[in-house]
PDB file of N, CA and C in Angstrom:
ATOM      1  N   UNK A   1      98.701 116.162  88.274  1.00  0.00           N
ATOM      2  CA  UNK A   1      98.783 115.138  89.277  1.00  0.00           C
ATOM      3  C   UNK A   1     100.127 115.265  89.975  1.00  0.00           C
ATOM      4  N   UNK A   2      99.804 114.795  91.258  1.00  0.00           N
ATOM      5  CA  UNK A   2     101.382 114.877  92.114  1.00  0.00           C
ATOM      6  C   UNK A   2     101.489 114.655  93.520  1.00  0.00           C
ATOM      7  N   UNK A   3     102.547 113.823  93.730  1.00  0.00           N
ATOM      8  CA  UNK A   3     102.270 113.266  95.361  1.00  0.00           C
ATOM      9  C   UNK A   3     102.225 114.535  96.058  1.00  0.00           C
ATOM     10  N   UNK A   4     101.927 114.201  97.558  1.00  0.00           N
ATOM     11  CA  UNK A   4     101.880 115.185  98.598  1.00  0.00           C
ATOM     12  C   UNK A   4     102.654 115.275  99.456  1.00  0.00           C
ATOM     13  N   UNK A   5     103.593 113.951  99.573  1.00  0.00           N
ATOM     14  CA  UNK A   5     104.724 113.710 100.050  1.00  0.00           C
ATOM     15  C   UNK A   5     106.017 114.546  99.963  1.00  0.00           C
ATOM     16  N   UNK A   6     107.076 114.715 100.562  1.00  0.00           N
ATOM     17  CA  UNK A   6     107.911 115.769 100.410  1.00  0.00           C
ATOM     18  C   UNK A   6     108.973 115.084  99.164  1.00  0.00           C
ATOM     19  N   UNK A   7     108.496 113.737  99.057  1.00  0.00           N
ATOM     20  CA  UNK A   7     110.004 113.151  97.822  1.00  0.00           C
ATOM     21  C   UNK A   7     109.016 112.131  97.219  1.00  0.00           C
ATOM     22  N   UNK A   8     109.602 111.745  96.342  1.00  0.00           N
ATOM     23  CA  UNK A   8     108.842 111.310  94.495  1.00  0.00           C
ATOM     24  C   UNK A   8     109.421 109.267  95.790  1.00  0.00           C
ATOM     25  N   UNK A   9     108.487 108.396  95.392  1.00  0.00           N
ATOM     26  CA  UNK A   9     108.182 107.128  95.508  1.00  0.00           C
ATOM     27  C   UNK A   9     108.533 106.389  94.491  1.00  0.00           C
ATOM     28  N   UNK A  10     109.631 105.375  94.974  1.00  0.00           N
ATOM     29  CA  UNK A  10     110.419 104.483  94.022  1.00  0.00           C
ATOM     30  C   UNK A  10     108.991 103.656  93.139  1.00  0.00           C
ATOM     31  N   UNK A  11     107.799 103.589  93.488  1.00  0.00           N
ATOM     32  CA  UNK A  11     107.210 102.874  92.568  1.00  0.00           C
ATOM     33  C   UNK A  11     106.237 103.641  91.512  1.00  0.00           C
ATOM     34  N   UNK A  12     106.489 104.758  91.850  1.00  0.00           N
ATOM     35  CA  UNK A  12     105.813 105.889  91.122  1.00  0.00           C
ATOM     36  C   UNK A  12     106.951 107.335  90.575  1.00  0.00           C
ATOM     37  N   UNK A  13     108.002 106.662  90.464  1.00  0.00           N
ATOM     38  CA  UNK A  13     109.371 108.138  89.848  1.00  0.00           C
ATOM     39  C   UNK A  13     108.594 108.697  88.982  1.00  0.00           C
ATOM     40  N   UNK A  14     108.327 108.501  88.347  1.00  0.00           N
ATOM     41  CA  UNK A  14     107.554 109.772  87.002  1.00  0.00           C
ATOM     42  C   UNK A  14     106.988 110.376  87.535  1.00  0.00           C
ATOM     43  N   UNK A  15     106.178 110.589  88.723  1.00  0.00           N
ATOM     44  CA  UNK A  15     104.949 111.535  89.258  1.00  0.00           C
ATOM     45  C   UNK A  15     105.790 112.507  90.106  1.00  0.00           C
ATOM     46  N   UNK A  16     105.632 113.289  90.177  1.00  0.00           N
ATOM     47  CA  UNK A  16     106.427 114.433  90.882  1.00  0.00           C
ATOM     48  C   UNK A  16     105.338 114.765  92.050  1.00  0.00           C
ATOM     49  N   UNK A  17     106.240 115.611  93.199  1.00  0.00           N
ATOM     50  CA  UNK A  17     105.906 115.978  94.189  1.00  0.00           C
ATOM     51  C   UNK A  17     105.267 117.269  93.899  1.00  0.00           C
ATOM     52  N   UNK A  18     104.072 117.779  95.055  1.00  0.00           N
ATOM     53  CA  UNK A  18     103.339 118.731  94.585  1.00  0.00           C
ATOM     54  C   UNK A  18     104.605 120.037  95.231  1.00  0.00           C
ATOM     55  N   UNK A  19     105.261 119.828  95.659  1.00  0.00           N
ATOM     56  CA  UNK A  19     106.260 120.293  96.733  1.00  0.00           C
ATOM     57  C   UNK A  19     107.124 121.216  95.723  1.00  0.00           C
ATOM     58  N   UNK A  20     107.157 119.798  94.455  1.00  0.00           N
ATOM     59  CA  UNK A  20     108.204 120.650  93.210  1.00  0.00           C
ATOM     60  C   UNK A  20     107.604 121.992  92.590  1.00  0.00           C
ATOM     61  N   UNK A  21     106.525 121.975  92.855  1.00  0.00           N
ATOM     62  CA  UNK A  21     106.192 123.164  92.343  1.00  0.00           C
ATOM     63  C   UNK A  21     105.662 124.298  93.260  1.00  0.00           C
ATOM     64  N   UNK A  22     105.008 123.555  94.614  1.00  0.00           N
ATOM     65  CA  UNK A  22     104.964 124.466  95.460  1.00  0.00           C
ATOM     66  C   UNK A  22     105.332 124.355  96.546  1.00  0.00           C
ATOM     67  N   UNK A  23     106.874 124.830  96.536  1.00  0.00           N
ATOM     68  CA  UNK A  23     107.758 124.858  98.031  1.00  0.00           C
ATOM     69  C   UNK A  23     107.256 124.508  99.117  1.00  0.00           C
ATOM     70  N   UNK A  24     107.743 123.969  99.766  1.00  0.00           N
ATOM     71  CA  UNK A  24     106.806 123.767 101.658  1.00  0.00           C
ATOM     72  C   UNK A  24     105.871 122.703 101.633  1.00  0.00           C
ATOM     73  N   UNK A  25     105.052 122.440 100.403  1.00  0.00           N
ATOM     74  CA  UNK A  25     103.919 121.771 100.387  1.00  0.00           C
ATOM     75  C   UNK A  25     104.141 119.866 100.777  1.00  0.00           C
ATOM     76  N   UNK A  26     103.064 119.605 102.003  1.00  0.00           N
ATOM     77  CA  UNK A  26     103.475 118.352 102.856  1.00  0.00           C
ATOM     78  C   UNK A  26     101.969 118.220 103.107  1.00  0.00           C
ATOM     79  N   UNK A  27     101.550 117.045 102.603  1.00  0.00           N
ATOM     80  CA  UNK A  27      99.871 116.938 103.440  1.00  0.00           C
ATOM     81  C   UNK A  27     100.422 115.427 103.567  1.00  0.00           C
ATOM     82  N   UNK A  28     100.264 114.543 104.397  1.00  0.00           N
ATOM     83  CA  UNK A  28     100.838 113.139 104.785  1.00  0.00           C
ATOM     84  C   UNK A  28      99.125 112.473 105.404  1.00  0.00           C
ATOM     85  N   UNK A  29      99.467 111.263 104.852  1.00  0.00           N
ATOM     86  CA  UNK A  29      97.859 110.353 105.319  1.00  0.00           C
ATOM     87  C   UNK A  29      98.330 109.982 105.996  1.00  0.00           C
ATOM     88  N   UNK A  30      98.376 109.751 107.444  1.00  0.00           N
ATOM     89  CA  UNK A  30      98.392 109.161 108.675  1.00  0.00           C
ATOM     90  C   UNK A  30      97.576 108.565 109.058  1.00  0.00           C
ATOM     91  N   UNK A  31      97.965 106.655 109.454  1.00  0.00           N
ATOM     92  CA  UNK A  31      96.682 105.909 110.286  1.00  0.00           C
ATOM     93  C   UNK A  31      97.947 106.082 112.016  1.00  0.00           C
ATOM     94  N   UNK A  32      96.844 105.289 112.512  1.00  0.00           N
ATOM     95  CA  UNK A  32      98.069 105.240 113.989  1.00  0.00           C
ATOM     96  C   UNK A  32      96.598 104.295 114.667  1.00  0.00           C
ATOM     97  N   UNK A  33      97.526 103.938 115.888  1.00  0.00           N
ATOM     98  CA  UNK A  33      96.299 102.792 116.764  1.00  0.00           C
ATOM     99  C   UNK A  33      96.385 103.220 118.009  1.00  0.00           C
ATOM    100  N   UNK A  34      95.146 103.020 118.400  1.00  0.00           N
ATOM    101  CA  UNK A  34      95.302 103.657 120.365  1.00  0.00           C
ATOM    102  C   UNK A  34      93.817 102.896 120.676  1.00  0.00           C
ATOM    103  N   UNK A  35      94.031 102.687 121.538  1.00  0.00           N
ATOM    104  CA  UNK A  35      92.739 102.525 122.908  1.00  0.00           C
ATOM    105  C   UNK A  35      92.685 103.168 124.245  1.00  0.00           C
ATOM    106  N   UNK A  36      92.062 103.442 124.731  1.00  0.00           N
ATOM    107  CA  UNK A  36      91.668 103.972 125.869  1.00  0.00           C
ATOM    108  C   UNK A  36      91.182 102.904 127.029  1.00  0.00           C
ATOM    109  N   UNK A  37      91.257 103.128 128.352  1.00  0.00           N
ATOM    110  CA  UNK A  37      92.978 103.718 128.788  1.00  0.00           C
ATOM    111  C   UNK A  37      93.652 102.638 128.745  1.00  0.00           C
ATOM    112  N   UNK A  38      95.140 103.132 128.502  1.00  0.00           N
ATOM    113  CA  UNK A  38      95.856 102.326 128.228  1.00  0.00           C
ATOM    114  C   UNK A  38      97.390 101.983 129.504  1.00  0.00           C
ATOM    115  N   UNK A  39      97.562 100.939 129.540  1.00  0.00           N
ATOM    116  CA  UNK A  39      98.630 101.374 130.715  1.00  0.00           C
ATOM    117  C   UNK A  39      99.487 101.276 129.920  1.00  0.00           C
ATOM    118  N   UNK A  40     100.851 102.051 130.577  1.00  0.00           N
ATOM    119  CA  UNK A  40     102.478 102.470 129.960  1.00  0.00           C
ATOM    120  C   UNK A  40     103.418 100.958 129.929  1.00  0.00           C
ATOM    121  N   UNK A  41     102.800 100.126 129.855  1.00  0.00           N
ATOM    122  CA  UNK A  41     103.825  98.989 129.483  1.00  0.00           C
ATOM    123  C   UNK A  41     102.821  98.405 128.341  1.00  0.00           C
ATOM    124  N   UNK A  42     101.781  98.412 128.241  1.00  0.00           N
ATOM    125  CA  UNK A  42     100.844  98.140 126.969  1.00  0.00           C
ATOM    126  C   UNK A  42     101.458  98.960 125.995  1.00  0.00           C
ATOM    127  N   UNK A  43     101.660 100.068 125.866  1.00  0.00           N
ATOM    128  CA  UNK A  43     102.241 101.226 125.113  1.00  0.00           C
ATOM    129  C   UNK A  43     103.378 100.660 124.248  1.00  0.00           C
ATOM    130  N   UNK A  44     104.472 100.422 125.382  1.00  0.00           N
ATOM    131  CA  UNK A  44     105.579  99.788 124.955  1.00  0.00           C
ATOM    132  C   UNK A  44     105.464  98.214 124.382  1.00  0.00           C
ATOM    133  N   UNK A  45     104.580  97.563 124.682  1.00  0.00           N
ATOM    134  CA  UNK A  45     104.642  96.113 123.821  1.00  0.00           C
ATOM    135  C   UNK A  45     103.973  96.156 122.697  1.00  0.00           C
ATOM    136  N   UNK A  46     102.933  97.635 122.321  1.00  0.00           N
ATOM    137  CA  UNK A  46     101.958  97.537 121.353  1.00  0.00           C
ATOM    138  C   UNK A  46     103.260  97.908 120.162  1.00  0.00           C
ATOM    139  N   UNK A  47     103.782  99.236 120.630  1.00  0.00           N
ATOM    140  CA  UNK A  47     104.827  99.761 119.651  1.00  0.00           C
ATOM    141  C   UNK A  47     105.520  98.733 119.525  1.00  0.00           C
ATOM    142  N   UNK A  48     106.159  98.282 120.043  1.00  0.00           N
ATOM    143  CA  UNK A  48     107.614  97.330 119.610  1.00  0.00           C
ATOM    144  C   UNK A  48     106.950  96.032 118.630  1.00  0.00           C
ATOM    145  N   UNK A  49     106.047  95.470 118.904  1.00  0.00           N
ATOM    146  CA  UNK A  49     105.093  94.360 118.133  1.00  0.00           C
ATOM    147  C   UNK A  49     105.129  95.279 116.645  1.00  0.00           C
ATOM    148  N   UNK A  50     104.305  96.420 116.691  1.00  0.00           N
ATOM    149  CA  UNK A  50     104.142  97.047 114.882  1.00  0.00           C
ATOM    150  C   UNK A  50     105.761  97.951 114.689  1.00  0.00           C
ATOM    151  N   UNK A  51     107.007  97.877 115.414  1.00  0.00           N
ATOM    152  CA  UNK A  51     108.248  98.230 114.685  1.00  0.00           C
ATOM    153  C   UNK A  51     108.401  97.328 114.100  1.00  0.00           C
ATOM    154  N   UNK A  52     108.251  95.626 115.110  1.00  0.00           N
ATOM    155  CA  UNK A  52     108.979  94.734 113.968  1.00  0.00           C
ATOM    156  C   UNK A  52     107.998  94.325 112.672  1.00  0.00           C
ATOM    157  N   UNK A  53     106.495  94.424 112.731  1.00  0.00           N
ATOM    158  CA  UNK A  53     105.747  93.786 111.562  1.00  0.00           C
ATOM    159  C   UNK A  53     106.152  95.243 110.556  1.00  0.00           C
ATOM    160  N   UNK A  54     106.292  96.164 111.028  1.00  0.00           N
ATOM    161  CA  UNK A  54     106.586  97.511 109.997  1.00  0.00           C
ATOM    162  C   UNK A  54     107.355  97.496 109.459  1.00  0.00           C
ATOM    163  N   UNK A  55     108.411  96.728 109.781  1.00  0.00           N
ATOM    164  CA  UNK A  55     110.187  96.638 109.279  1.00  0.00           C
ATOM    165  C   UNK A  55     110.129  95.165 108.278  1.00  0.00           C
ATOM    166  N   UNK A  56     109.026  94.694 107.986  1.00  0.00           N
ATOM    167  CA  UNK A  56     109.144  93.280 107.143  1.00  0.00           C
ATOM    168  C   UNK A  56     108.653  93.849 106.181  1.00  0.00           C
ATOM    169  N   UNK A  57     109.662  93.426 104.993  1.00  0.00           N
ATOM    170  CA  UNK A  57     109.876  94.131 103.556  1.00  0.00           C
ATOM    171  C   UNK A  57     109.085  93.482 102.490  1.00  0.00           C
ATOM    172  N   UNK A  58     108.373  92.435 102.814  1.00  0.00           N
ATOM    173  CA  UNK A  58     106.875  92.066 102.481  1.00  0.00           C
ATOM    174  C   UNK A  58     105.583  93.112 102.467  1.00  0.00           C
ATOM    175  N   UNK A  59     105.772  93.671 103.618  1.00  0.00           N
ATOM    176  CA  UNK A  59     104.744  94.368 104.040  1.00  0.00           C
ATOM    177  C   UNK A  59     105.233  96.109 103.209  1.00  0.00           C
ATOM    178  N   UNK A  60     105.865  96.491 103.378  1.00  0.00           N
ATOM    179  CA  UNK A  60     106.612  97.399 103.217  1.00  0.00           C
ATOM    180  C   UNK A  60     106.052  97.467 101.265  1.00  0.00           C
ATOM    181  N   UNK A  61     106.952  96.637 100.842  1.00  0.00           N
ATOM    182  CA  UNK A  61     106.873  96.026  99.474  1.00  0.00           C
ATOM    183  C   UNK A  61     104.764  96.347  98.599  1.00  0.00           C
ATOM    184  N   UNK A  62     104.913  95.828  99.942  1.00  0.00           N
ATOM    185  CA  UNK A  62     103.085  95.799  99.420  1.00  0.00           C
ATOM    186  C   UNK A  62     102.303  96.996  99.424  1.00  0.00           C
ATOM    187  N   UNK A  63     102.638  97.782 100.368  1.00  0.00           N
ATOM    188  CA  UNK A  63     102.392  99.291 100.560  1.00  0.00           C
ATOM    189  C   UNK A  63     103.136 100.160  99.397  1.00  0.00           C
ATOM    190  N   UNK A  64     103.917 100.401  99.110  1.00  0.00           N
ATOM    191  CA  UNK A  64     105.109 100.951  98.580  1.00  0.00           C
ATOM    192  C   UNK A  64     103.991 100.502  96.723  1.00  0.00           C
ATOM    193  N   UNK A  65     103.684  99.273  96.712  1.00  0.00           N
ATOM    194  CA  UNK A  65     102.990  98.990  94.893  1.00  0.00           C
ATOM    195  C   UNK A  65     101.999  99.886  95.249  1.00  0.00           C
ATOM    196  N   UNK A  66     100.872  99.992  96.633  1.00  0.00           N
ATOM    197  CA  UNK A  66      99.660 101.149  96.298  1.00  0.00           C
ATOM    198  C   UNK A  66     100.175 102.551  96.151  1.00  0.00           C
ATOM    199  N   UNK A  67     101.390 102.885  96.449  1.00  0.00           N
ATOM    200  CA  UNK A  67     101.473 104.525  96.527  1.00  0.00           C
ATOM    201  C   UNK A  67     101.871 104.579  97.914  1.00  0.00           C
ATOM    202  N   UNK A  68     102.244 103.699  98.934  1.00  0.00           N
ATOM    203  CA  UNK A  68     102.360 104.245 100.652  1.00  0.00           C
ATOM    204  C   UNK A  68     103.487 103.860 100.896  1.00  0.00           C
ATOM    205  N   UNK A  69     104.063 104.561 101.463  1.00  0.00           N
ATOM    206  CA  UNK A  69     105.464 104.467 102.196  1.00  0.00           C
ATOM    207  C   UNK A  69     105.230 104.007 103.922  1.00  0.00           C
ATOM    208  N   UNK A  70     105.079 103.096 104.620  1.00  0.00           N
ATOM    209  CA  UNK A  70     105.367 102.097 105.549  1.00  0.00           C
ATOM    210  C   UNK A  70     106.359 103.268 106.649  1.00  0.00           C
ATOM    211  N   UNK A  71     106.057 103.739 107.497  1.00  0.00           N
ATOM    212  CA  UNK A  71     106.933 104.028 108.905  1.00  0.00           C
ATOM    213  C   UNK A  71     106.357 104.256 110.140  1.00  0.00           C
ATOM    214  N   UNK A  72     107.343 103.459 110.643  1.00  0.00           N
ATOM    215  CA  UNK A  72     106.824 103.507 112.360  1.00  0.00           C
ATOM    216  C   UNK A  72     107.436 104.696 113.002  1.00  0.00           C
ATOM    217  N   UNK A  73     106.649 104.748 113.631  1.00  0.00           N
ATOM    218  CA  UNK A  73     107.096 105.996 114.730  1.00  0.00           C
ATOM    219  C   UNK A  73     106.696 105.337 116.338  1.00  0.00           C
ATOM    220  N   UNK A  74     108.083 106.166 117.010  1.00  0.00           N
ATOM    221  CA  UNK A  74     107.471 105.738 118.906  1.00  0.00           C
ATOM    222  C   UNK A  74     106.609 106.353 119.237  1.00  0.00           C
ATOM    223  N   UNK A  75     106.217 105.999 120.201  1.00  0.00           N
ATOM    224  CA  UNK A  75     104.413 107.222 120.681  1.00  0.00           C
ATOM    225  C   UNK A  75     104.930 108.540 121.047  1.00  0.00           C
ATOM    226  N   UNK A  76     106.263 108.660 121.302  1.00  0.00           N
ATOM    227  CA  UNK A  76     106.518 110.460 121.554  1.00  0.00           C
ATOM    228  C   UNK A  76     106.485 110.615 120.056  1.00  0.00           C
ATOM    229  N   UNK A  77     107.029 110.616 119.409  1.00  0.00           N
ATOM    230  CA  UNK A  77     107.743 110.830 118.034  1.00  0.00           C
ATOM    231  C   UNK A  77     105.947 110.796 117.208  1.00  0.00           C
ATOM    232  N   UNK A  78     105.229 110.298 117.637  1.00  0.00           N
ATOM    233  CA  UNK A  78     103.764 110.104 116.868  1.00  0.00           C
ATOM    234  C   UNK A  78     102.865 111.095 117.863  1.00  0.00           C
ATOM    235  N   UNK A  79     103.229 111.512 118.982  1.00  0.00           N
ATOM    236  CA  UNK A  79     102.794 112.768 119.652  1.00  0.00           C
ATOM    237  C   UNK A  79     102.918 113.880 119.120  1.00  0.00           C
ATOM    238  N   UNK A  80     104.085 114.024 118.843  1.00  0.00           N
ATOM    239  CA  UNK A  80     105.183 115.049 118.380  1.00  0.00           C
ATOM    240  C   UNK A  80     104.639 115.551 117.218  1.00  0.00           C
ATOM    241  N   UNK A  81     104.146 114.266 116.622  1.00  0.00           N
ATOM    242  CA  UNK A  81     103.615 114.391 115.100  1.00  0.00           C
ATOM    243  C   UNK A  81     102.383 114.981 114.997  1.00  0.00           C
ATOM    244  N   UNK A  82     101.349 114.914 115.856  1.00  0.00           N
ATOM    245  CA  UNK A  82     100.301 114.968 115.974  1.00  0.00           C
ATOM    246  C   UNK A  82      99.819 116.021 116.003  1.00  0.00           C
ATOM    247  N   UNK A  83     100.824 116.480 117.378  1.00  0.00           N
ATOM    248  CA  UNK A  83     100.655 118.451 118.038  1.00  0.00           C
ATOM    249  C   UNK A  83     101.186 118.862 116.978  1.00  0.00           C
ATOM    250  N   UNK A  84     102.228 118.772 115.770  1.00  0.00           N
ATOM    251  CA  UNK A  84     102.852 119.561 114.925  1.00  0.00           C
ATOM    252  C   UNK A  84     101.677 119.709 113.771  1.00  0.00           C
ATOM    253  N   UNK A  85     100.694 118.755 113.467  1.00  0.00           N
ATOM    254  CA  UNK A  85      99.857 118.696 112.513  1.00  0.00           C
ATOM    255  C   UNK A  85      98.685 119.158 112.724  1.00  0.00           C
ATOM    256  N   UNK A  86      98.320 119.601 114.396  1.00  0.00           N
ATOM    257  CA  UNK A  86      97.040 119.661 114.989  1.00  0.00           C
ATOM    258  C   UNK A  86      97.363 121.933 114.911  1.00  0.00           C
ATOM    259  N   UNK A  87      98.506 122.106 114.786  1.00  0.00           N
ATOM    260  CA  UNK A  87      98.911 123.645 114.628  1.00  0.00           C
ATOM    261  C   UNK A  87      98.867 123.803 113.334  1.00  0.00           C
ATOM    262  N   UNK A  88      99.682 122.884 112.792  1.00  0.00           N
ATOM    263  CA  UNK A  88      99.420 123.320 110.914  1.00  0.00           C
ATOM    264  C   UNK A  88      98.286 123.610 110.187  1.00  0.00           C
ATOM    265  N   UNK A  89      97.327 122.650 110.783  1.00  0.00           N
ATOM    266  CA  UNK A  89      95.653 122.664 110.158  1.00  0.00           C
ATOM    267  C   UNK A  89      95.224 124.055 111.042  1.00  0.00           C
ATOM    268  N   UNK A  90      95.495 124.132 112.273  1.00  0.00           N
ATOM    269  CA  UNK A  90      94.790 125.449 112.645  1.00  0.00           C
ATOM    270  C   UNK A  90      95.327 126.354 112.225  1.00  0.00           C
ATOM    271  N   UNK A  91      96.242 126.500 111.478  1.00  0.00           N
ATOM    272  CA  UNK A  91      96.947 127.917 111.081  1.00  0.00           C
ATOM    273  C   UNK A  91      96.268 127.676 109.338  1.00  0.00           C
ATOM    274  N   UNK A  92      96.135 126.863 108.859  1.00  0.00           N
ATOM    275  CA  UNK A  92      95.513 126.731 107.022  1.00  0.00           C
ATOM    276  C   UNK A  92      93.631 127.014 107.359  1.00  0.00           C
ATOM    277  N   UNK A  93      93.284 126.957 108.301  1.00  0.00           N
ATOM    278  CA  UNK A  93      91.783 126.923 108.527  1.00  0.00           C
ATOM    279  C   UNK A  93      92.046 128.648 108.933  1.00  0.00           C
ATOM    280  N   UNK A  94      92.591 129.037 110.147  1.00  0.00           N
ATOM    281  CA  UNK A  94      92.476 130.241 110.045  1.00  0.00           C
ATOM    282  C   UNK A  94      92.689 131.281 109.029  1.00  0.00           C
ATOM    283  N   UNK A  95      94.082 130.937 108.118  1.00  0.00           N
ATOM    284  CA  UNK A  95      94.560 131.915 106.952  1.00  0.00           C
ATOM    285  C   UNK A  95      93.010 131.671 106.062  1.00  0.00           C
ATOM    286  N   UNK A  96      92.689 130.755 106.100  1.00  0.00           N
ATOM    287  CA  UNK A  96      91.286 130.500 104.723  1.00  0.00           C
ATOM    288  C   UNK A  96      90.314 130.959 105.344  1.00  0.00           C
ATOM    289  N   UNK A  97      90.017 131.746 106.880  1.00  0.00           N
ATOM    290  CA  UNK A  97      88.716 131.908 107.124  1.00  0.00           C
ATOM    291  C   UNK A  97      87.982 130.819 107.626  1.00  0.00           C
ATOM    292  N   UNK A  98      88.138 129.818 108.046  1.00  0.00           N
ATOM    293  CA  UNK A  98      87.663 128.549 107.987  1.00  0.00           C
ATOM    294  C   UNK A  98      87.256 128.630 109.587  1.00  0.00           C
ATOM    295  N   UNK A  99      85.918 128.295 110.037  1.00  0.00           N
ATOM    296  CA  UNK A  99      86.037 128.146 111.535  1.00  0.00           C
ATOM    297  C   UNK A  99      84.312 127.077 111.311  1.00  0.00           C
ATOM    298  N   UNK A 100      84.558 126.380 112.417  1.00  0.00           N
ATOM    299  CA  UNK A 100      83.388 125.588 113.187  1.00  0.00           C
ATOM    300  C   UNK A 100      81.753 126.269 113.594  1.00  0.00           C
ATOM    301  N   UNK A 101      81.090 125.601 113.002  1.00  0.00           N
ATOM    302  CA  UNK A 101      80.128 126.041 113.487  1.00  0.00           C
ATOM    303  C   UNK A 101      78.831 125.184 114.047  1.00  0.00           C
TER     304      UNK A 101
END
């Protein structure tokens, strides 16, 4: 057993990262929220509304007892994230042979 996370979780220290044993290794559960279409000041009031409910250490607290670590990201920074994860999976599907059919 072993997180997938790159560092061991204050409510789970005994469980080690799968990382410790195999270098590089990062698989992260990501939720995120969007609607379609959206205008660019909706954007900005949706984010700033879930920085501050994300930053209450209630919430945080409560995530953190299931196993989840709580972080906000801005919509570039969750773009950013997205295209970086949308190359990673196509490069682990290609090395495995893996294609759509």
């Amino acid at each position: 057993m072993g997180l997938t996370s790159r560092q061991r979780i204050s409510s789970a220290p005994d469980i080690p990262t799968i990382a410790e044993a195999v270098p590089g290794f990062e698989v992260i559960n990501d939720s995120s929220c969007s609607r379609e279409p959206v205008r660019r000041r909706d954007i900005a009031t949706w984010s700033g509304t879930l920085k501050k409910l994300f930053a209450q250490k209630d919430l945080q607290d409560s995530y953190l007892s299931q196993g989840a670590v709580v972080a906000w990201s801005s919509p570039a920074e969750l773009s950013a994230h997205i295209s970086r994860d949308v190359e990673k999976w196509k490069g682990v599907a290609k090395g495995a042979g893996i294609r759509a059919e």
